[in-house]
N, C-alpha and C. Protein backbone atom coordinates (compact mmCIF):
# COMPACT_ATOMS: atom_id res chain seq x y z
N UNK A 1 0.82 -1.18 0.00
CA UNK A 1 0.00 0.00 0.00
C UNK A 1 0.86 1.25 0.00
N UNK A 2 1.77 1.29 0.96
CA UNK A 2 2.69 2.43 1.19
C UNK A 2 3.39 3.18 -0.62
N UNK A 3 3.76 1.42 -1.12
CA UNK A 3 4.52 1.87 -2.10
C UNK A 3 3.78 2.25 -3.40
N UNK A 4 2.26 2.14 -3.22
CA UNK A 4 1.23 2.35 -4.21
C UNK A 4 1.20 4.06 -4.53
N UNK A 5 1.14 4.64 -3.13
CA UNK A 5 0.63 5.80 -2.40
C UNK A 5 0.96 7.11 -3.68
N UNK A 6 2.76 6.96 -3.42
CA UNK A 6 3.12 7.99 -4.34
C UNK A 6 2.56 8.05 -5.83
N UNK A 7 2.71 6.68 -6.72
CA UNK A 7 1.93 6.62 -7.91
C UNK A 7 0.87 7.50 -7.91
N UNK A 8 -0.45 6.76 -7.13
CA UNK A 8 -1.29 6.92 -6.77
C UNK A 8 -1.46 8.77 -6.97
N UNK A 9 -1.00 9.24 -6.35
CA UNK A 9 -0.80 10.75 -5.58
C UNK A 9 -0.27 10.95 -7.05
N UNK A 10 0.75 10.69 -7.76
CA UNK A 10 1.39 11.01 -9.20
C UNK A 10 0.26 11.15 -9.88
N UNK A 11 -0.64 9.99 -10.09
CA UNK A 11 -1.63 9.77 -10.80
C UNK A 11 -2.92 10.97 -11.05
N UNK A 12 -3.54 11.08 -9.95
CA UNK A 12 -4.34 12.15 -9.56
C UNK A 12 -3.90 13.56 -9.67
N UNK A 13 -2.43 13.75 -9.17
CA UNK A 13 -1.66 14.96 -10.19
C UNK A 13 -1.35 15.30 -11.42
N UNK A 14 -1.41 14.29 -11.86
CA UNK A 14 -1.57 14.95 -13.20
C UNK A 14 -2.92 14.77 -14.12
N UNK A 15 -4.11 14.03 -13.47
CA UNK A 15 -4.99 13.94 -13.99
C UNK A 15 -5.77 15.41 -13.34
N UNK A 16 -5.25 15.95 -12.51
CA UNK A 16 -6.06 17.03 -12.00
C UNK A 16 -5.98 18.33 -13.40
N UNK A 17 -4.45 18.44 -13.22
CA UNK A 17 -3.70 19.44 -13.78
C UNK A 17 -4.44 18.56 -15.81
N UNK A 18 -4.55 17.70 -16.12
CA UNK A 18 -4.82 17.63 -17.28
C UNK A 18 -6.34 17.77 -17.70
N UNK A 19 -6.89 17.71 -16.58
CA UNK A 19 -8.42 17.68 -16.69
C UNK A 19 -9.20 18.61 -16.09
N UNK A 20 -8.40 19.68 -15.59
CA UNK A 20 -8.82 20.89 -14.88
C UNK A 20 -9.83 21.94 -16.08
N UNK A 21 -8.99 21.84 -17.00
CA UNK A 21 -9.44 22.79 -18.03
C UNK A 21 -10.89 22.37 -19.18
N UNK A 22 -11.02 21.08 -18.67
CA UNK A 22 -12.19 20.47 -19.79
C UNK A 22 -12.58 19.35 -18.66
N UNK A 23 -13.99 19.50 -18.93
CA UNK A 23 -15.09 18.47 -18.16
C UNK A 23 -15.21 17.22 -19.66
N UNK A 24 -14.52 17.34 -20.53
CA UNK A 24 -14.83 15.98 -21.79
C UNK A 24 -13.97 14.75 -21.00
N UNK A 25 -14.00 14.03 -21.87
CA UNK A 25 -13.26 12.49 -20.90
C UNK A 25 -11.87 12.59 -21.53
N UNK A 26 -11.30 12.09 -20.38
CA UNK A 26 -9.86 12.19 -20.10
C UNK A 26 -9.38 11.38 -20.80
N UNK A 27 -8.27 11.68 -21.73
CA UNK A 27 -7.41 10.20 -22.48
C UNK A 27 -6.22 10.23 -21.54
N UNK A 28 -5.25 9.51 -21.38
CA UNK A 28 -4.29 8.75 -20.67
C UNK A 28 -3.32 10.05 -21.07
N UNK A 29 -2.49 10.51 -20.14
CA UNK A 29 -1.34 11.28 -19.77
C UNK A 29 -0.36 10.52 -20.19
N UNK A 30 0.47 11.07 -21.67
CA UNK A 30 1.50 10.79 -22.26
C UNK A 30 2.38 10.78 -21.45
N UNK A 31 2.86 9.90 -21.45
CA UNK A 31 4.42 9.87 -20.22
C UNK A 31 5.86 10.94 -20.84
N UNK A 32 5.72 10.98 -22.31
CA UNK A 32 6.63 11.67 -22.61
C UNK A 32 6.22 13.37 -22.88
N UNK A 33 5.00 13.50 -22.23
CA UNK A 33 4.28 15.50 -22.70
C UNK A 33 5.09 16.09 -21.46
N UNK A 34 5.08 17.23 -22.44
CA UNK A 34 6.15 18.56 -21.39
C UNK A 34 4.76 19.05 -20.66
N UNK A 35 5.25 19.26 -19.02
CA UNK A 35 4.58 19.77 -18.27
C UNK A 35 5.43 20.36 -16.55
N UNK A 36 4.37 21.57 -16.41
CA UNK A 36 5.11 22.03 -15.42
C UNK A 36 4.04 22.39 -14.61
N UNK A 37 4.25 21.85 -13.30
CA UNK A 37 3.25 22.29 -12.05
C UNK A 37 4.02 22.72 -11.04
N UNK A 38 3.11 23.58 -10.59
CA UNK A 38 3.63 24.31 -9.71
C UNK A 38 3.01 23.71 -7.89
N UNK A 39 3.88 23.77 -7.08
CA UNK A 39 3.65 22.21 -6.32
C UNK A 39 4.24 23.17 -4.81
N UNK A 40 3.32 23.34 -3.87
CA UNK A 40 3.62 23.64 -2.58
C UNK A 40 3.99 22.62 -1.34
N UNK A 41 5.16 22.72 -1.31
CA UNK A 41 5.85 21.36 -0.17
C UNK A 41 6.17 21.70 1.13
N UNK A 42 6.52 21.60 1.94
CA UNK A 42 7.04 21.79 3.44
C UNK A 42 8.40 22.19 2.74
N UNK A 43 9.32 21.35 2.19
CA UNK A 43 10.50 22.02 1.48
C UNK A 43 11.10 21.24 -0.32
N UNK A 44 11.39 21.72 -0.97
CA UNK A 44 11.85 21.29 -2.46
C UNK A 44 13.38 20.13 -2.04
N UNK A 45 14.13 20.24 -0.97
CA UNK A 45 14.88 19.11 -0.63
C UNK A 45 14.27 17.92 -0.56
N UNK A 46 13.39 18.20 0.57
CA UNK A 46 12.02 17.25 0.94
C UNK A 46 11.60 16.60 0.21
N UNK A 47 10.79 17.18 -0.65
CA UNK A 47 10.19 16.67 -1.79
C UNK A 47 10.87 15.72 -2.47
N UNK A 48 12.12 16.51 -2.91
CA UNK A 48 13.71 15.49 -3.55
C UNK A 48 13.44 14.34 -3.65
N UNK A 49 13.90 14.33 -1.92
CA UNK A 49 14.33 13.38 -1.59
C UNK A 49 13.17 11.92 -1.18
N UNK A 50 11.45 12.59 -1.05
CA UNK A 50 10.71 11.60 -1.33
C UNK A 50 9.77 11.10 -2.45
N UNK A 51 9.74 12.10 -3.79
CA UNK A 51 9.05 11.33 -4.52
C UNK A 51 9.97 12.28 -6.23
N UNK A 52 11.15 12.77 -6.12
CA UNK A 52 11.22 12.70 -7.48
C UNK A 52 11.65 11.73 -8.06
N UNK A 53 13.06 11.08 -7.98
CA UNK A 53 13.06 9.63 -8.48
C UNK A 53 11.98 9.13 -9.23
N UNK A 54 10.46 9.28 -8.25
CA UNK A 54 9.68 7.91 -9.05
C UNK A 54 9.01 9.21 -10.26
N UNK A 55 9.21 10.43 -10.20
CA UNK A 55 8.46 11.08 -11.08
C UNK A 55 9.19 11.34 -12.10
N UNK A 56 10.71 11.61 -11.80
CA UNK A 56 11.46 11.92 -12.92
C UNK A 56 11.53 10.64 -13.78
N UNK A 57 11.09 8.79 -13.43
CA UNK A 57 10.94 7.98 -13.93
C UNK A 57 9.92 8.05 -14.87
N UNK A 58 8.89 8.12 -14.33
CA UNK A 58 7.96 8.34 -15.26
C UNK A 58 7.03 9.41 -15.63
N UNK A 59 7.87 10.79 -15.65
CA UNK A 59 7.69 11.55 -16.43
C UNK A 59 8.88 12.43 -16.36
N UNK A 60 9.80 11.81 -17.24
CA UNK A 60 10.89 12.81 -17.40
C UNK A 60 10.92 13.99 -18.40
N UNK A 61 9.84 14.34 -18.96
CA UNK A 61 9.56 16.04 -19.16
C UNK A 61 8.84 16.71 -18.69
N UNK A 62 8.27 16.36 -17.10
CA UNK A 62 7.73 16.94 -16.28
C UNK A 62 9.20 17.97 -15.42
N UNK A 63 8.23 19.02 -15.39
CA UNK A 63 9.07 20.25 -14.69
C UNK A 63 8.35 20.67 -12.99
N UNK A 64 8.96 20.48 -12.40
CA UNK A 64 8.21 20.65 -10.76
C UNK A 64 8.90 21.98 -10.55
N UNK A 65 7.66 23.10 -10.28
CA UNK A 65 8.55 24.08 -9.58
C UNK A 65 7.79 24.23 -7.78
N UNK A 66 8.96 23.74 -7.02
CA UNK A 66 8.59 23.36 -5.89
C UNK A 66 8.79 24.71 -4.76
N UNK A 67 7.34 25.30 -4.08
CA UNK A 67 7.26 26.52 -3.10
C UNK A 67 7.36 25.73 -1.68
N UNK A 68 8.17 26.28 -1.22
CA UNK A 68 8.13 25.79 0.92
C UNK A 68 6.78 26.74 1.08
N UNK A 69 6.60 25.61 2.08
CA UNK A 69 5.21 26.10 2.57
C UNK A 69 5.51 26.67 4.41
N UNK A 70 6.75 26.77 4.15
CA UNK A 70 7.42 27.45 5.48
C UNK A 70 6.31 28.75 5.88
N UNK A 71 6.48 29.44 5.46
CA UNK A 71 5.56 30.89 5.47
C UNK A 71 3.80 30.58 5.61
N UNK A 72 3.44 29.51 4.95
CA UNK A 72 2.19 29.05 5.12
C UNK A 72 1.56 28.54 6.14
N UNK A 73 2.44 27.63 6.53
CA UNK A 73 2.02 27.17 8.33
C UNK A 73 2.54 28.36 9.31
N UNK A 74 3.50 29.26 9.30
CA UNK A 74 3.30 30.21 10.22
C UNK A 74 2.71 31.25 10.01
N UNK A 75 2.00 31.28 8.75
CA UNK A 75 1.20 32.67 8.57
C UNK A 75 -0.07 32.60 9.53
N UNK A 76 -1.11 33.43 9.50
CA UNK A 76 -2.19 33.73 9.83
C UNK A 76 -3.04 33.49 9.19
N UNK A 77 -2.96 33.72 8.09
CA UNK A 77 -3.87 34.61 7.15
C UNK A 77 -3.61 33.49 5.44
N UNK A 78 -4.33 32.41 5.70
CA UNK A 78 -4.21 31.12 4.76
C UNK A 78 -4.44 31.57 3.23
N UNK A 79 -5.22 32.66 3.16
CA UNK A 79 -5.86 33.34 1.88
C UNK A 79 -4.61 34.20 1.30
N UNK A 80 -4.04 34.83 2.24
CA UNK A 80 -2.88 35.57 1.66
C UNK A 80 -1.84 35.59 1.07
N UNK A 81 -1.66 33.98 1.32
CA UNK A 81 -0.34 33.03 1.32
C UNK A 81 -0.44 32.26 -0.09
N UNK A 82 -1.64 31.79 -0.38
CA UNK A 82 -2.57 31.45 -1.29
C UNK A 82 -2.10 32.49 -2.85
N UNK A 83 -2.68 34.04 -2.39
CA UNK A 83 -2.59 34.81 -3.56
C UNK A 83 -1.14 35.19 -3.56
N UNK A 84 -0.10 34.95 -2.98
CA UNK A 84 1.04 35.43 -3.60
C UNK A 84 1.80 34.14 -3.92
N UNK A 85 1.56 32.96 -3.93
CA UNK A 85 1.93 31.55 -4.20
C UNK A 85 0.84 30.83 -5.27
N UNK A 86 0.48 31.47 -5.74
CA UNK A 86 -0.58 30.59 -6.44
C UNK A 86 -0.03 28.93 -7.44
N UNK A 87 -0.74 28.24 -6.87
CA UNK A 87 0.24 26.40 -7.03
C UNK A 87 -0.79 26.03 -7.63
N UNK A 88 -0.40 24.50 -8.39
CA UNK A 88 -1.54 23.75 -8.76
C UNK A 88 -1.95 22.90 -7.81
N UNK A 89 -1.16 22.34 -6.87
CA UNK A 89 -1.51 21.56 -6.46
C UNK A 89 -0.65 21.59 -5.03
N UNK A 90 -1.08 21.33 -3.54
CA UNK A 90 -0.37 21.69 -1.98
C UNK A 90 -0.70 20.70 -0.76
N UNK A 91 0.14 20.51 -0.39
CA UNK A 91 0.67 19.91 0.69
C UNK A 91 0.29 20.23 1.40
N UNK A 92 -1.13 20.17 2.58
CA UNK A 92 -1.39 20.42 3.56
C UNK A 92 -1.32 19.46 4.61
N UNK A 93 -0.79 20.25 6.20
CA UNK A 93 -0.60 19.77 7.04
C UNK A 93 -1.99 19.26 8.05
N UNK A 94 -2.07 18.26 8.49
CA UNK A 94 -3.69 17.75 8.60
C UNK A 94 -3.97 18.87 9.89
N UNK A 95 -3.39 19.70 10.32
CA UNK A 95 -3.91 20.54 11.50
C UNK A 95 -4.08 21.58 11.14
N UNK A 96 -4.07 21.68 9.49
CA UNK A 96 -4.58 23.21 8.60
C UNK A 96 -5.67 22.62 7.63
N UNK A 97 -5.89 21.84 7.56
CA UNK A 97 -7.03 20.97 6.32
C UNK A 97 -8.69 21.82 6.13
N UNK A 98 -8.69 21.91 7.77
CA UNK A 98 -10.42 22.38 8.01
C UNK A 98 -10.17 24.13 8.22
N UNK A 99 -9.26 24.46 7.90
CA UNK A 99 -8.55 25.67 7.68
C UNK A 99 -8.95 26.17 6.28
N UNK A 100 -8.47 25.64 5.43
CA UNK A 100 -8.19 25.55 4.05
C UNK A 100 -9.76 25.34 3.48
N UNK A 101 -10.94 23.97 4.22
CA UNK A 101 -11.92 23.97 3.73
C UNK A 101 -12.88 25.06 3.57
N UNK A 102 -12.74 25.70 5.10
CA UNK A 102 -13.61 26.68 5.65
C UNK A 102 -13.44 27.88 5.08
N UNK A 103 -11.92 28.41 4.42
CA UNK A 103 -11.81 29.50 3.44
C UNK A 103 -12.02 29.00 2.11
N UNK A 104 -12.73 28.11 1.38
CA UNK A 104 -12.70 27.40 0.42
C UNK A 104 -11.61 27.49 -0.65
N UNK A 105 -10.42 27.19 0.51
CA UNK A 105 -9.05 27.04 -0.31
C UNK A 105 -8.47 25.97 -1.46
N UNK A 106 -9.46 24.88 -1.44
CA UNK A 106 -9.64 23.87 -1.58
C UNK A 106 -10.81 22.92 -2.66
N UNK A 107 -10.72 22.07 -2.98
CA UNK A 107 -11.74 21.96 -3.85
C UNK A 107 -12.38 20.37 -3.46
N UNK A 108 -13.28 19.23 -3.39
CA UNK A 108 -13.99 18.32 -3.10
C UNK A 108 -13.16 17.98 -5.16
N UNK A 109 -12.29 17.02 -4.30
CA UNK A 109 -11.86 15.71 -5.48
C UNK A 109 -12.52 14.73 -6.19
N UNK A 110 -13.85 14.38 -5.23
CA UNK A 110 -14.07 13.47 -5.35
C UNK A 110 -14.56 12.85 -6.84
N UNK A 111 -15.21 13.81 -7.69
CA UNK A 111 -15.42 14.16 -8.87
C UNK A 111 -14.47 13.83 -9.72
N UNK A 112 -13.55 14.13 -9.59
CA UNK A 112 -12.29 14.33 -10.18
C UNK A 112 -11.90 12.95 -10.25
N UNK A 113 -11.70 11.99 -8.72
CA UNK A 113 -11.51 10.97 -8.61
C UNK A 113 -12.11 10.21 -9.04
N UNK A 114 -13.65 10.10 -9.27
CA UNK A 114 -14.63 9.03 -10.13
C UNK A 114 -14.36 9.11 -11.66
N UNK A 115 -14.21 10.31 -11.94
CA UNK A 115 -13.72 10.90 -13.27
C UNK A 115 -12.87 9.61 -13.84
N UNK A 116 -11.16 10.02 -13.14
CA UNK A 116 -10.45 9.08 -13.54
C UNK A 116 -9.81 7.98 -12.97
N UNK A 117 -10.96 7.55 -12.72
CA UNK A 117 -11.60 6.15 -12.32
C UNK A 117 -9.75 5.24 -11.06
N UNK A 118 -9.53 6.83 -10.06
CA UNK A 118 -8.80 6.03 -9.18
C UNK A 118 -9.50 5.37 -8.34
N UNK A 119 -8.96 3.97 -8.12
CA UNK A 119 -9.43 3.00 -7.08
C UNK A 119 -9.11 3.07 -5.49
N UNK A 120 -9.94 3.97 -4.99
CA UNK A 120 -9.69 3.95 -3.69
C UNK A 120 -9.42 2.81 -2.56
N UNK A 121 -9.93 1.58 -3.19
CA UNK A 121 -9.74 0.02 -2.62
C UNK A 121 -8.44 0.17 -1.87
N UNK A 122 -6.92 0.65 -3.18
CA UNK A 122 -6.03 0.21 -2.89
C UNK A 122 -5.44 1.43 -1.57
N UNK A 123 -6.77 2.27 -0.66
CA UNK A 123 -5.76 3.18 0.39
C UNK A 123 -6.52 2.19 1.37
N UNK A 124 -5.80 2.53 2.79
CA UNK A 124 -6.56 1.80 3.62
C UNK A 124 -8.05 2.56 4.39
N UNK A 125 -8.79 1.70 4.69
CA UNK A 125 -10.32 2.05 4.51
C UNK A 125 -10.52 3.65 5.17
N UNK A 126 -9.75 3.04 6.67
CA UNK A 126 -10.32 4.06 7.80
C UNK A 126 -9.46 5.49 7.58
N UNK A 127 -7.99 5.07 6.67
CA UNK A 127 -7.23 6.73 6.57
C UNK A 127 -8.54 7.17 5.38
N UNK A 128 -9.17 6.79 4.52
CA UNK A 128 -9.91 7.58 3.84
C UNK A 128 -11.18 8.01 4.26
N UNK A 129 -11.40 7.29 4.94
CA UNK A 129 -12.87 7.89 5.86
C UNK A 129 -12.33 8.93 7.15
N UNK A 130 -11.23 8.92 7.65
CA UNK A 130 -10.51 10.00 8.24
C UNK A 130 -10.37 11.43 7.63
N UNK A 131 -9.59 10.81 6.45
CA UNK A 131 -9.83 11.87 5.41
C UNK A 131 -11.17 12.87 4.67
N UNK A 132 -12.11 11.80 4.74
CA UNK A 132 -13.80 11.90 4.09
C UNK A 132 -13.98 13.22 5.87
N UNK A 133 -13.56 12.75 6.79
CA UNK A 133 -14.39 13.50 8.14
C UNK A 133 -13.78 15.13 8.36
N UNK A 134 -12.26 15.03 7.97
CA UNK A 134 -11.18 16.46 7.93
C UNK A 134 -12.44 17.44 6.84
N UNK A 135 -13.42 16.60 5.97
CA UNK A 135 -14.01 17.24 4.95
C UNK A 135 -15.73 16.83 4.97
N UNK A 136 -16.12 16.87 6.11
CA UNK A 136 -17.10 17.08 6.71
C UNK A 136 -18.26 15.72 5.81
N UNK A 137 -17.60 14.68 5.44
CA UNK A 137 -18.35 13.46 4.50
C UNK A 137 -17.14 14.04 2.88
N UNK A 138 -16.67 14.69 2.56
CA UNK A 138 -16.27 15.31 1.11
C UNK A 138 -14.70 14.83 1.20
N UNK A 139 -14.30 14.52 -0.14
CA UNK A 139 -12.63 14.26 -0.12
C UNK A 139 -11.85 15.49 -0.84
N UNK A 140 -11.32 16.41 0.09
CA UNK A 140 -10.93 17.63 -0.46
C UNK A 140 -9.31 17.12 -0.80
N UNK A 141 -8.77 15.68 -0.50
CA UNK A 141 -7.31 15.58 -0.38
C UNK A 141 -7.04 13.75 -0.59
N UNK A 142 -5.67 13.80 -0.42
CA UNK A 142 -5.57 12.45 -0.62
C UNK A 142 -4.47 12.14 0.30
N UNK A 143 -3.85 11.28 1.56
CA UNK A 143 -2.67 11.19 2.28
C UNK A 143 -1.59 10.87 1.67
N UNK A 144 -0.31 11.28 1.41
CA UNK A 144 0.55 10.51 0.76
C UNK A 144 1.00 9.50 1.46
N UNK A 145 1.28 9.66 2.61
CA UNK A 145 1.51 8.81 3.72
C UNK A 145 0.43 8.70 4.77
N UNK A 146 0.35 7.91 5.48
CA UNK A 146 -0.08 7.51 7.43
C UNK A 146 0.93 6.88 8.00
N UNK A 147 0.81 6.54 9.36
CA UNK A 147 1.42 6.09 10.34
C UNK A 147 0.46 5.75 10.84
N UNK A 148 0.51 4.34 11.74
CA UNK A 148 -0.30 4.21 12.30
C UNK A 148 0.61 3.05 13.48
N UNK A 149 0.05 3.46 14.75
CA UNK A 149 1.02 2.57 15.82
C UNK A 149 -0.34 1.77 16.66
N UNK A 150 0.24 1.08 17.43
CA UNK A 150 -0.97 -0.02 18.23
C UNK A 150 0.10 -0.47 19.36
N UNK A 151 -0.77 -0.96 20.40
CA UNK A 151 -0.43 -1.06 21.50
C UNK A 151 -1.38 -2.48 21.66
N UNK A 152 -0.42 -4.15 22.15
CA UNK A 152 -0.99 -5.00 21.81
C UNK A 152 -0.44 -5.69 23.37
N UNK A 153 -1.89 -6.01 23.73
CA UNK A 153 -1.82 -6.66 25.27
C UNK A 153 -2.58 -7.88 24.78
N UNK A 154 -1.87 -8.86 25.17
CA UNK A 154 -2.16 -10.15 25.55
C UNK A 154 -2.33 -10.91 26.53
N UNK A 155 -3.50 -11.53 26.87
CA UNK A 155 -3.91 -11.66 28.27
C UNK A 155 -3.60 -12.95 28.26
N UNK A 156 -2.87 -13.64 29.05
CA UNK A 156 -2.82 -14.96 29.64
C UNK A 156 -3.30 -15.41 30.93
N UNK A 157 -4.19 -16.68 30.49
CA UNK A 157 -4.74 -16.87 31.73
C UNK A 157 -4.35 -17.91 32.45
């Protein structure tokens, strides 16, 4: 699942960015078309170092121009940060999500996602219904990652 995630997240990025501009049906994203999105991260090292590899694989005339979202989590003012960064697509931190909904920073995917027919099967159930609740029943996002820890007592009798 973990190693699905990034694809996954690849996938929906560029079906956003290719299908943003026309509601007609989507044909398949040439692996070799020049494209450049503009992509808000915590930092462009960051990013680097966790998902270009698999993008520069399969799309090596894709151009990432990558904004820190340094200034964004300590700003105030989510709208402001917004109009002088304007991205296609951002990295939000899950303790700014209902932040972002409530200024309608954000847009309900879910459309988008039936569109081009990603299979939600392959996330695990409860991070997407976690996700579905950050968005009040609506999927404004997708996790690239979770963590998830447990604490396992065994009773012997």
């Amino acid at each position: 699942m973990i190693k699905s995630v990034p694809l996954i997240a690849v996938t929906i990025l560029i079906a956003m960015i290719t299908t943003s501009c026309s509601m007609r049906s989507t044909k398949p994203f040439p692996k070799d078309a020049k494209l450049v999105i503009d992509l808000a991260y915590t930092s462009e090292q960051h990013f680097k170092q966790r998902y270009s590899n698999l993008l520069e694989i399969e799309y090596p005339n894709m151009r990432l121009n990558i904004i820190s979202t340094k200034g964004l989590i300590q700003s105030v003012d989510s709208s402001a940060w917004i109009k002088q960064n304007p991205v296609d697509i951002i990295y939000i931190p899950s303790f700014q999500i209902k932040n972002f909904i409530e200024s309608g920073l954000v847009a309900d995917i879910e459309p988008l996602i039936k569109r081009v027919q990603v299979d939600l099967e392959q996330f695990v159930p409860s991070v997407i219904e976690l996700t579905r609740e950050y968005g009040n029943g609506k999927l404004y996002g997708l996790p690239p990652t979770f963590y998830s820890r447990a604490i396992i007592f065994e009773h012997f009798a």
